[in-house]
N, C-alpha and C. Protein backbone atom coordinates (compact mmCIF):
# COMPACT_ATOMS: atom_id res chain seq x y z
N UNK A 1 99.34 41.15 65.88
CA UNK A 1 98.11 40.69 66.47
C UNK A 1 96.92 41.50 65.96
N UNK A 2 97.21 42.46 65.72
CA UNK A 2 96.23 43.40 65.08
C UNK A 2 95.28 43.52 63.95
N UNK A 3 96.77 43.35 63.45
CA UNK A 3 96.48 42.75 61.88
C UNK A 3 95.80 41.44 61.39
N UNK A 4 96.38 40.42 62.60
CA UNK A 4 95.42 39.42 62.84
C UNK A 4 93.64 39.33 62.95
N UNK A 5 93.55 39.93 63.61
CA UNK A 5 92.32 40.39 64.14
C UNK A 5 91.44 40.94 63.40
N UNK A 6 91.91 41.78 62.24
CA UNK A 6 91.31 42.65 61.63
C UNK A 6 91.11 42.18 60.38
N UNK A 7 91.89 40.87 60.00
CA UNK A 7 91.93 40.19 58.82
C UNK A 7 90.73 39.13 59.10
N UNK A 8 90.52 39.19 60.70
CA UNK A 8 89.44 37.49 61.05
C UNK A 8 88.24 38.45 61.11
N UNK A 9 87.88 39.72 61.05
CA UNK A 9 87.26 40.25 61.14
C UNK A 9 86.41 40.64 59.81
N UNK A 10 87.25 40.62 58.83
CA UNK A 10 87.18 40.84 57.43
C UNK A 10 87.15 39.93 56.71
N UNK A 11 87.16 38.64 57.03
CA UNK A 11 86.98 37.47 56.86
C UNK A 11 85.30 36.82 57.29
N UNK A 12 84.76 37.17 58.67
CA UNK A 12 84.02 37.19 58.76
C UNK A 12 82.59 38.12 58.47
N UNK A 13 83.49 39.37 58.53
CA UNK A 13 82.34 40.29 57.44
C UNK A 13 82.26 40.11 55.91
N UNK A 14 83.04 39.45 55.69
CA UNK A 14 83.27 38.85 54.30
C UNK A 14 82.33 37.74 53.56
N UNK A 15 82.16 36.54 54.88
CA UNK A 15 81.22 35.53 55.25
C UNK A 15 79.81 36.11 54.64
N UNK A 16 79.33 36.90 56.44
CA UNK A 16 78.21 37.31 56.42
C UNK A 16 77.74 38.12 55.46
N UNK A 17 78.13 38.66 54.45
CA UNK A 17 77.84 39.21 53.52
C UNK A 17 77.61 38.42 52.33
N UNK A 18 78.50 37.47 52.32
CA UNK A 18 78.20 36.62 51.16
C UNK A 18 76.92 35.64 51.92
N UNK A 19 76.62 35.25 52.53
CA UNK A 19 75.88 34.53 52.99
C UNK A 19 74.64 35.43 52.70
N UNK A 20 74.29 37.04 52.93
CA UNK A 20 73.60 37.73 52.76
C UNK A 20 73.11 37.69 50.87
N UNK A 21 74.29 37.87 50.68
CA UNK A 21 74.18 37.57 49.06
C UNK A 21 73.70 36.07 48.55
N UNK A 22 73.96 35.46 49.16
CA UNK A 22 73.03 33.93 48.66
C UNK A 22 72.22 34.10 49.07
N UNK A 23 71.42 34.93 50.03
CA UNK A 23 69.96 34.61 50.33
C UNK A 23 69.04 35.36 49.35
N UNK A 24 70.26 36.58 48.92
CA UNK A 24 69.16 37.61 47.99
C UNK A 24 69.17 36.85 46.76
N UNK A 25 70.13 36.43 46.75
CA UNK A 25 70.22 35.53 45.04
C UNK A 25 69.42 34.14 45.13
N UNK A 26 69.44 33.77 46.25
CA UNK A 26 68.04 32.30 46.40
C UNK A 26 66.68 32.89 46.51
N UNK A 27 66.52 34.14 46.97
CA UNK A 27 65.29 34.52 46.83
C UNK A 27 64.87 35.23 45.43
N UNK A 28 65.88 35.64 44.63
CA UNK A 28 65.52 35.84 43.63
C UNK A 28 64.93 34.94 42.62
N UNK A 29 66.07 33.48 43.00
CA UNK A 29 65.62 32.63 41.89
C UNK A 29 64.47 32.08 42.03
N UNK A 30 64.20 32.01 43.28
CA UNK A 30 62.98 31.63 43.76
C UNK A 30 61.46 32.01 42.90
N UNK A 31 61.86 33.70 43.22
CA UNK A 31 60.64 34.28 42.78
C UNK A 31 61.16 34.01 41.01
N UNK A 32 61.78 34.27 40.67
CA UNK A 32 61.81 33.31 38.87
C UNK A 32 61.10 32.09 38.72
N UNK A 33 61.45 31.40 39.43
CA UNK A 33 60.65 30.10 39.31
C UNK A 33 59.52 30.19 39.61
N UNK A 34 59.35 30.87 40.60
CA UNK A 34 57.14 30.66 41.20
C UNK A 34 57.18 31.47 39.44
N UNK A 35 57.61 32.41 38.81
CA UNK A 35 57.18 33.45 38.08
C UNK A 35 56.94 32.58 36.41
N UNK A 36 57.93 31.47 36.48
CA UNK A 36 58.01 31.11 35.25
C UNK A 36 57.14 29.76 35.51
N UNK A 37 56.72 29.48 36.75
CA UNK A 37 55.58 28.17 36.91
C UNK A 37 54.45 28.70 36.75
N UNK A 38 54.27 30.09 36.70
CA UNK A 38 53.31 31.19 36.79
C UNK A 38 52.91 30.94 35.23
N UNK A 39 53.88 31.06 34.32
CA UNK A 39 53.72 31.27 33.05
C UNK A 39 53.39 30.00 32.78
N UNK A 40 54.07 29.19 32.80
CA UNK A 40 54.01 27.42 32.37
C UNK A 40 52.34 27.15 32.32
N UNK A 41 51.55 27.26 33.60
CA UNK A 41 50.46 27.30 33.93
C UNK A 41 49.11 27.99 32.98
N UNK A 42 49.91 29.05 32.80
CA UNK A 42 48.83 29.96 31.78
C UNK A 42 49.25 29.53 30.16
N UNK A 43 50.34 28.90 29.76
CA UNK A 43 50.27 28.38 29.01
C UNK A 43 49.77 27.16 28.71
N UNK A 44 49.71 26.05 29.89
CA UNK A 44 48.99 25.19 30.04
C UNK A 44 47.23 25.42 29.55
N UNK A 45 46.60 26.73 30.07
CA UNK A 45 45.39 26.82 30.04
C UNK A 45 45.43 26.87 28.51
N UNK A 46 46.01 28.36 28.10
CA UNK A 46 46.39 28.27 26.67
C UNK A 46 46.24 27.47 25.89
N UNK A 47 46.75 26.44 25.82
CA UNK A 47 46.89 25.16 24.97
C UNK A 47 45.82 24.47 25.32
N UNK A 48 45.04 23.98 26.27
CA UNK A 48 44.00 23.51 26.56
C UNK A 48 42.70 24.32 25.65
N UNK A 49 42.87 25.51 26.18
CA UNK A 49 41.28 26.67 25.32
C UNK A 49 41.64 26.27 23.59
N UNK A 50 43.36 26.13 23.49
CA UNK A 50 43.12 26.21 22.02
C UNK A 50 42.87 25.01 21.68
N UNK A 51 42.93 23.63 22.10
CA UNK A 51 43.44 22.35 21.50
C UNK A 51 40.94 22.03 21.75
N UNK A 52 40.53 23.07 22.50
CA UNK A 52 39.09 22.88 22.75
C UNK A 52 38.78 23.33 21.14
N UNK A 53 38.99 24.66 21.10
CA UNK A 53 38.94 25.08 20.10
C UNK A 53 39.02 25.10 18.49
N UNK A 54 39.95 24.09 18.66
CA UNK A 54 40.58 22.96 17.31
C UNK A 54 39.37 21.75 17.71
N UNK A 55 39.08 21.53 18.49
CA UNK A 55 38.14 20.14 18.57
C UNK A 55 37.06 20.60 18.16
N UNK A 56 36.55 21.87 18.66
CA UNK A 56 35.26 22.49 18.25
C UNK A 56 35.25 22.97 16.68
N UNK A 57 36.31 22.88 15.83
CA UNK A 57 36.01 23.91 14.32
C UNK A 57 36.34 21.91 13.57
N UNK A 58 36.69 21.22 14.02
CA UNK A 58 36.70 19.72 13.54
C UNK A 58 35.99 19.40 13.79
N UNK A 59 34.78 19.51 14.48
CA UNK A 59 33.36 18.85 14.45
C UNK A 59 32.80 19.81 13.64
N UNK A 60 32.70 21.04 13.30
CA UNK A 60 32.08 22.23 12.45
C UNK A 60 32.59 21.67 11.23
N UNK A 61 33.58 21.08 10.68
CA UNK A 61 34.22 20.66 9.64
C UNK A 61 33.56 19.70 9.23
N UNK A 62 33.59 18.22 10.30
CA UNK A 62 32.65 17.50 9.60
C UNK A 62 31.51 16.93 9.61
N UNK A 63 31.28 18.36 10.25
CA UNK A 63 29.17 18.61 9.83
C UNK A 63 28.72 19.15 8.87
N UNK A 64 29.88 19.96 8.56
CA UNK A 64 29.75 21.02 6.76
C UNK A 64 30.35 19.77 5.85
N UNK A 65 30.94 18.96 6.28
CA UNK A 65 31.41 18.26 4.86
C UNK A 65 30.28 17.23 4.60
N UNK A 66 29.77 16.56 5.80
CA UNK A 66 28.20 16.02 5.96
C UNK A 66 27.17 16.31 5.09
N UNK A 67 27.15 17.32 5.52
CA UNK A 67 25.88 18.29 5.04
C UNK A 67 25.75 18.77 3.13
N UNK A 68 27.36 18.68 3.17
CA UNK A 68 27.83 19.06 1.80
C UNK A 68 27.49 17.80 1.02
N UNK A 69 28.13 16.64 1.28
CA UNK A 69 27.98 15.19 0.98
C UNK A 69 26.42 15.23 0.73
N UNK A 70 25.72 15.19 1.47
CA UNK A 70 23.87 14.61 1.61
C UNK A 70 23.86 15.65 0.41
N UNK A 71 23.98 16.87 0.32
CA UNK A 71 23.36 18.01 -0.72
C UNK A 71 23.80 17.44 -2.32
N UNK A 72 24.93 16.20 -2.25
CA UNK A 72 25.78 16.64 -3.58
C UNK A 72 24.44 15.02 -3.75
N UNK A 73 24.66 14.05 -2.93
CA UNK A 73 24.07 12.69 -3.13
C UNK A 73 22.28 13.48 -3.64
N UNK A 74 21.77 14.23 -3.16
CA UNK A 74 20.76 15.17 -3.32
C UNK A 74 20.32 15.35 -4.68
N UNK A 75 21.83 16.42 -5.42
CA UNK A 75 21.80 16.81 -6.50
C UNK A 75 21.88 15.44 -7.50
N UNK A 76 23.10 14.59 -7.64
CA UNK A 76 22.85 13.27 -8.29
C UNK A 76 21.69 12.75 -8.48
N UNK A 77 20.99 12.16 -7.41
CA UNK A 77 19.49 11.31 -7.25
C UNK A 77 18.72 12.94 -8.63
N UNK A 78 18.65 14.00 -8.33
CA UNK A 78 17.99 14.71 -9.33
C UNK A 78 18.54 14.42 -10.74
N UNK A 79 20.01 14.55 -10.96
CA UNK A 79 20.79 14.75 -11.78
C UNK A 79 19.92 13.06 -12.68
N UNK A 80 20.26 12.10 -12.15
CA UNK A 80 19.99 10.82 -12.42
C UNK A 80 18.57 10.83 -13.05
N UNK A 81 17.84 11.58 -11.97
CA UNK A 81 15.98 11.88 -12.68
C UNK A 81 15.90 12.08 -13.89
N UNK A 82 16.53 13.43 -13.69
CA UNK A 82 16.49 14.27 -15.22
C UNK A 82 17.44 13.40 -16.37
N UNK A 83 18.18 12.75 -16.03
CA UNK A 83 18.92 12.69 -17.17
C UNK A 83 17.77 11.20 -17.49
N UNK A 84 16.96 10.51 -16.60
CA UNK A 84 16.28 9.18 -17.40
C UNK A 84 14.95 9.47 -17.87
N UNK A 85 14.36 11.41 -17.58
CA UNK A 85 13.30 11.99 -17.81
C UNK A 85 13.68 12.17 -19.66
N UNK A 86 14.44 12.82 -19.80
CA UNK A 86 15.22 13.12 -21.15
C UNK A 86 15.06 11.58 -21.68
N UNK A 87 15.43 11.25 -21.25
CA UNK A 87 16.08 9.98 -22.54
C UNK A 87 15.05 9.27 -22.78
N UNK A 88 13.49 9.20 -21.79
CA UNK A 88 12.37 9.02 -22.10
C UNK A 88 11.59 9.53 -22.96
N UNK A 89 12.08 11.06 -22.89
CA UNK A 89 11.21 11.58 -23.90
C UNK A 89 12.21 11.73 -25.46
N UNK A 90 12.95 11.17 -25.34
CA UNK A 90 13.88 11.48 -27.01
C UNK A 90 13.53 10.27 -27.41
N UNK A 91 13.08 9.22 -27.14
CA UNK A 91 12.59 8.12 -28.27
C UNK A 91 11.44 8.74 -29.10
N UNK A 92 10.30 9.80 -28.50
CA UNK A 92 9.34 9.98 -29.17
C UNK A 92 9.34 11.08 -29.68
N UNK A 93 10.79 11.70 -29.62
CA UNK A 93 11.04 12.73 -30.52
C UNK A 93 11.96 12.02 -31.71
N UNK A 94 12.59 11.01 -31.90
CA UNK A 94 13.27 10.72 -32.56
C UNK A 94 12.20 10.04 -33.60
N UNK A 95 11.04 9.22 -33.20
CA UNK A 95 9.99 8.62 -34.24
C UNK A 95 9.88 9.48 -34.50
N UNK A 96 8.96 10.54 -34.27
CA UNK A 96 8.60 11.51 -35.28
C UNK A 96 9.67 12.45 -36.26
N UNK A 97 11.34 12.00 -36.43
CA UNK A 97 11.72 12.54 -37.06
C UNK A 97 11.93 12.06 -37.99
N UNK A 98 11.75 10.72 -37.61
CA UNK A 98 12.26 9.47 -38.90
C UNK A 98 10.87 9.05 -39.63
């Protein structure tokens, strides 16, 4: 009977202990999870500041390629000048060579 007793006893301190142990181990995972929704979150921002940041150097991109474009159409329209300024004046260098 003793032995009985002492086995239902050890059985139930056995219980309550493990029961103790699932609460420390549910509260652990717990705090993992708030900890890694913690992270998720700041990576969320993360990716947001950077994906701003990529939007902001792609409009800088094609305002410099803009800007580059108008300068080159710029240089042509000159390029075009000069080259029909020249060819105006080589007919009346060419009479006087002949």
């Amino acid at each position: 009977m003793k032995y009985r007793i002492l086995f239902v006893m050890a059985v139930a301190l056995a219980v309550a202990l493990t029961g103790c142990s699932n609460k420390k181990l549910e509260e652990q995972q717990a705090a993992q999870i708030a900890d890694l929704q913690a992270e998720v979150e700041e990576l969320h921002g993360q990716l947001d500041e950077e994906r701003a940041r990529a939007q902001k150097l792609n409009e800088e991109l094609t305002n410099a390629l803009s800007e580059h474009r108008a300068q080159e159409q710029v240089w042509m329209e000159q390029k075009e000048l000069l080259t029909t300024m020249t060819r105006r004046s080589r007919p009346q260098d060419s009479i006087g060579e002949a």
